[in-house]
N, C-alpha and C. Protein backbone atom coordinates (compact mmCIF):
# COMPACT_ATOMS: atom_id res chain seq x y z
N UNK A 1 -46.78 28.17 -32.15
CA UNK A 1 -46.07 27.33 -33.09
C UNK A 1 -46.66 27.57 -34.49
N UNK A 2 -46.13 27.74 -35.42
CA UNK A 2 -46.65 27.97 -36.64
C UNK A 2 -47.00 26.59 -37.60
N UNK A 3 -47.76 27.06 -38.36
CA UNK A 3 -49.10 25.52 -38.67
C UNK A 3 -48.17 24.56 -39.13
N UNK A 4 -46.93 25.23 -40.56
CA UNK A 4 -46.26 24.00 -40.73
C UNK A 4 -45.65 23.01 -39.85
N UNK A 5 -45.15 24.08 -38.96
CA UNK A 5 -44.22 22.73 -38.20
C UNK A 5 -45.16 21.90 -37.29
N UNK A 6 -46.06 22.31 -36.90
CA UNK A 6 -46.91 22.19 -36.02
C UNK A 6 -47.84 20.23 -37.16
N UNK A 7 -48.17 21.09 -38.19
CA UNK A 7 -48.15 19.53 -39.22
C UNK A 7 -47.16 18.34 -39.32
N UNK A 8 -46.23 19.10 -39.38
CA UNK A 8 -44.48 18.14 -39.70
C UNK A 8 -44.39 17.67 -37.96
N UNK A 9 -44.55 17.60 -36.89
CA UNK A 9 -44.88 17.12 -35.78
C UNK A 9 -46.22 16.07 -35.98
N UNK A 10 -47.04 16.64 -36.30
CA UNK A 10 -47.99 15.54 -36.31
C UNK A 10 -47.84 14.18 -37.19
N UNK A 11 -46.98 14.86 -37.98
CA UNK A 11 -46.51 13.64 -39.16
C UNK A 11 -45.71 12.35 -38.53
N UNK A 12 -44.91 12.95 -38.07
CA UNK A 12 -43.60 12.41 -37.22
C UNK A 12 -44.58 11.30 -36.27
N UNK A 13 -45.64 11.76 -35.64
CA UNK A 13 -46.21 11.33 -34.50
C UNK A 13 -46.85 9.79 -35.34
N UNK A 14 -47.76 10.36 -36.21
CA UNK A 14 -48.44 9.07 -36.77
C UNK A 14 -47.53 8.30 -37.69
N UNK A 15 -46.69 8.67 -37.87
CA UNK A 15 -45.69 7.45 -39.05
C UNK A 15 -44.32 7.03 -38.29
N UNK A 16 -44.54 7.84 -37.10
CA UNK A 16 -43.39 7.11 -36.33
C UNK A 16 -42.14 7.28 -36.71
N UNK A 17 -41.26 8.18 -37.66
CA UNK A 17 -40.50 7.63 -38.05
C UNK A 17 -40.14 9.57 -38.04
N UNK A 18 -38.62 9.78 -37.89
CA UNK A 18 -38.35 11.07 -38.17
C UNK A 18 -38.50 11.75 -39.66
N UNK A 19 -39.01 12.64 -39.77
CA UNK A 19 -39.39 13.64 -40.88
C UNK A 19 -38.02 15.04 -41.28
N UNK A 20 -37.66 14.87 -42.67
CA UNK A 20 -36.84 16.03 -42.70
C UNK A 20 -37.68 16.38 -44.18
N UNK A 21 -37.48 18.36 -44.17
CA UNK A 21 -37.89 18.73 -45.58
C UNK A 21 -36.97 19.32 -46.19
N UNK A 22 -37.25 19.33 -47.23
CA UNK A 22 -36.24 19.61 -48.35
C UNK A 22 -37.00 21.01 -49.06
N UNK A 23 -37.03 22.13 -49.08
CA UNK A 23 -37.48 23.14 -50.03
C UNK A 23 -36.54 23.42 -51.31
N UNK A 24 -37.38 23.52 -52.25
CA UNK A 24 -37.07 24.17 -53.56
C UNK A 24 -38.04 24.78 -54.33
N UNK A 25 -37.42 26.08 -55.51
CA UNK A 25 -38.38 26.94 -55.87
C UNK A 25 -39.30 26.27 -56.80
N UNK A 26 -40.41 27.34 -56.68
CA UNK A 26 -41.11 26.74 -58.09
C UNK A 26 -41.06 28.03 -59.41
N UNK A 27 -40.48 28.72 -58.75
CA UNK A 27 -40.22 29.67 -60.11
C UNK A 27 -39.12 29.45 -60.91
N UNK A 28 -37.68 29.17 -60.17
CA UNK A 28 -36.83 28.76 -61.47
C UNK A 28 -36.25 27.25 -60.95
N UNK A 29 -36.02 26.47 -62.21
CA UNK A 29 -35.63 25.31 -62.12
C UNK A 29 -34.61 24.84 -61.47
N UNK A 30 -34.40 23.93 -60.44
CA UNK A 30 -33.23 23.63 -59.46
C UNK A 30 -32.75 22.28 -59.48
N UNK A 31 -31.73 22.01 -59.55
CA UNK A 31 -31.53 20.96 -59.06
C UNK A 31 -30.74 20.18 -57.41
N UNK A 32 -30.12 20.04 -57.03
CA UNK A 32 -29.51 19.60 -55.75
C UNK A 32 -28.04 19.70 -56.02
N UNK A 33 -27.67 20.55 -55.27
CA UNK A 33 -25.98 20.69 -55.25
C UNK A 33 -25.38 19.66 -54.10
N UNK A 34 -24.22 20.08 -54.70
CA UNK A 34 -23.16 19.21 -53.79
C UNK A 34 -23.53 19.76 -52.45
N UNK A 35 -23.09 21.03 -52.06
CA UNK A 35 -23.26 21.26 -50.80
C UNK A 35 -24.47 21.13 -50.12
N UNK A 36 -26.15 20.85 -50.40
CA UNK A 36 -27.11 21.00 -50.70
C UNK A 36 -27.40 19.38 -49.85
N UNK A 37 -26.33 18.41 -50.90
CA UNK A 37 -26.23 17.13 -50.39
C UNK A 37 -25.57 16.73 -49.38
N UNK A 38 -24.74 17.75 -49.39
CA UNK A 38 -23.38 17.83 -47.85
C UNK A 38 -24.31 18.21 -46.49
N UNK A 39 -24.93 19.18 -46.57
CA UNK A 39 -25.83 19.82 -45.44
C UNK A 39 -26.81 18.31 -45.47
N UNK A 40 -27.98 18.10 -46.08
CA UNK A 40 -28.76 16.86 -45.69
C UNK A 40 -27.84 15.61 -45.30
N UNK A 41 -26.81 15.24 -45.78
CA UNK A 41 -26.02 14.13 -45.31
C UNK A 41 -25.57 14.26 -43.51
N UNK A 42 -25.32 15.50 -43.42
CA UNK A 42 -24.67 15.92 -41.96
C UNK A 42 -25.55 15.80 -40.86
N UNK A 43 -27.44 16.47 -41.76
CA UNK A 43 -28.24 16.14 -40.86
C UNK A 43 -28.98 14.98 -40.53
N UNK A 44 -29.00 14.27 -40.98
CA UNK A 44 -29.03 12.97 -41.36
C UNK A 44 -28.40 11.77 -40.38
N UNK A 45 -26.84 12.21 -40.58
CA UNK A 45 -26.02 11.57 -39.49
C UNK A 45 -26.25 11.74 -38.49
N UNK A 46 -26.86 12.82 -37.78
CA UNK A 46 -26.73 13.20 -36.61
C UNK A 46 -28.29 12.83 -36.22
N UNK A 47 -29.35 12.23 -36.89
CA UNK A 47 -30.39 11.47 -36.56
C UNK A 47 -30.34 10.06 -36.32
N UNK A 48 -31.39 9.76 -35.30
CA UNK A 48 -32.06 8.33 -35.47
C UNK A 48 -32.51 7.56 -36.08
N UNK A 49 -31.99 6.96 -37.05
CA UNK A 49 -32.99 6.46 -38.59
C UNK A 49 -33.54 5.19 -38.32
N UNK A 50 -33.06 4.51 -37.50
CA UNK A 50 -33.25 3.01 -37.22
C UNK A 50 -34.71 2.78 -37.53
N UNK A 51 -35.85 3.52 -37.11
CA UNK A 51 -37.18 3.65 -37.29
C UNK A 51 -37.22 3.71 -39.12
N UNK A 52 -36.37 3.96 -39.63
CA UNK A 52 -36.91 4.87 -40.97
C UNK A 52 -36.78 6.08 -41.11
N UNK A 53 -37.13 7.16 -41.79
CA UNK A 53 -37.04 7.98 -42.42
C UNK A 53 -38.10 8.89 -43.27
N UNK A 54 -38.68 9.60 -43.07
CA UNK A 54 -39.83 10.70 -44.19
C UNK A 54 -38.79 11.77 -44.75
N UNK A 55 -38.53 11.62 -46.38
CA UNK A 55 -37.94 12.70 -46.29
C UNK A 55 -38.94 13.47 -47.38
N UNK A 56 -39.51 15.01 -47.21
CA UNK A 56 -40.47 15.61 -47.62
C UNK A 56 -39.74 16.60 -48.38
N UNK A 57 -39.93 16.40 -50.00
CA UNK A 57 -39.51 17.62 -50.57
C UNK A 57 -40.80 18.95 -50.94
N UNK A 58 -40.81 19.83 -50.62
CA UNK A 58 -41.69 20.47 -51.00
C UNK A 58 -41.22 21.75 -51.40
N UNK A 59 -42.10 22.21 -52.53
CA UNK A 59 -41.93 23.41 -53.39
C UNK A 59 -42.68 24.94 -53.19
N UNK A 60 -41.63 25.92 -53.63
CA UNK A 60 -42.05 27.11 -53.19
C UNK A 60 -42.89 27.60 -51.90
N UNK A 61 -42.09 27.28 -50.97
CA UNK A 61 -42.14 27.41 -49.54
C UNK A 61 -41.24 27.90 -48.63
N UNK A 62 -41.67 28.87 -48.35
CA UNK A 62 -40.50 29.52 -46.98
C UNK A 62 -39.77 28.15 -46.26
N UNK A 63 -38.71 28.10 -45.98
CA UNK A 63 -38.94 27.15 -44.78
C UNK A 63 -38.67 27.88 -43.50
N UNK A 64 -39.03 26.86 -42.44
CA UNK A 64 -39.62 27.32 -40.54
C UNK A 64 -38.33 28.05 -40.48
């Protein structure tokens, strides 16, 4: 399992609550598109939130 996700599991574990990340660059400036918001909304729906929610934006990062 590779370390990030392997962290983003452990996260989940101690805060109880489902974890989603969000990547964006750090070389050129971004903001959040429509579709951007369409994709997180879809995944979103299709979670358990009742617990809450982590949502993790983090920068200049491959994602898994």
């Amino acid at each position: 399992m590779k370390p990030r996700k392997r962290i983003f599991i452990e996260l989940e574990k101690e805060l109880k609550r489902p974890l989603v990340s969000f990547f964006t660059s750090l070389t050129f400036p971004v903001m959040i598109e429509d579709a951007d918001a369409d994709m997180l909304e879809g995944v979103l729906q299709k979670m358990d939130l009742s617990s809450g929610l982590v949502l993790l934006r983090a920068f200049g990062i491959l994602p898994i």
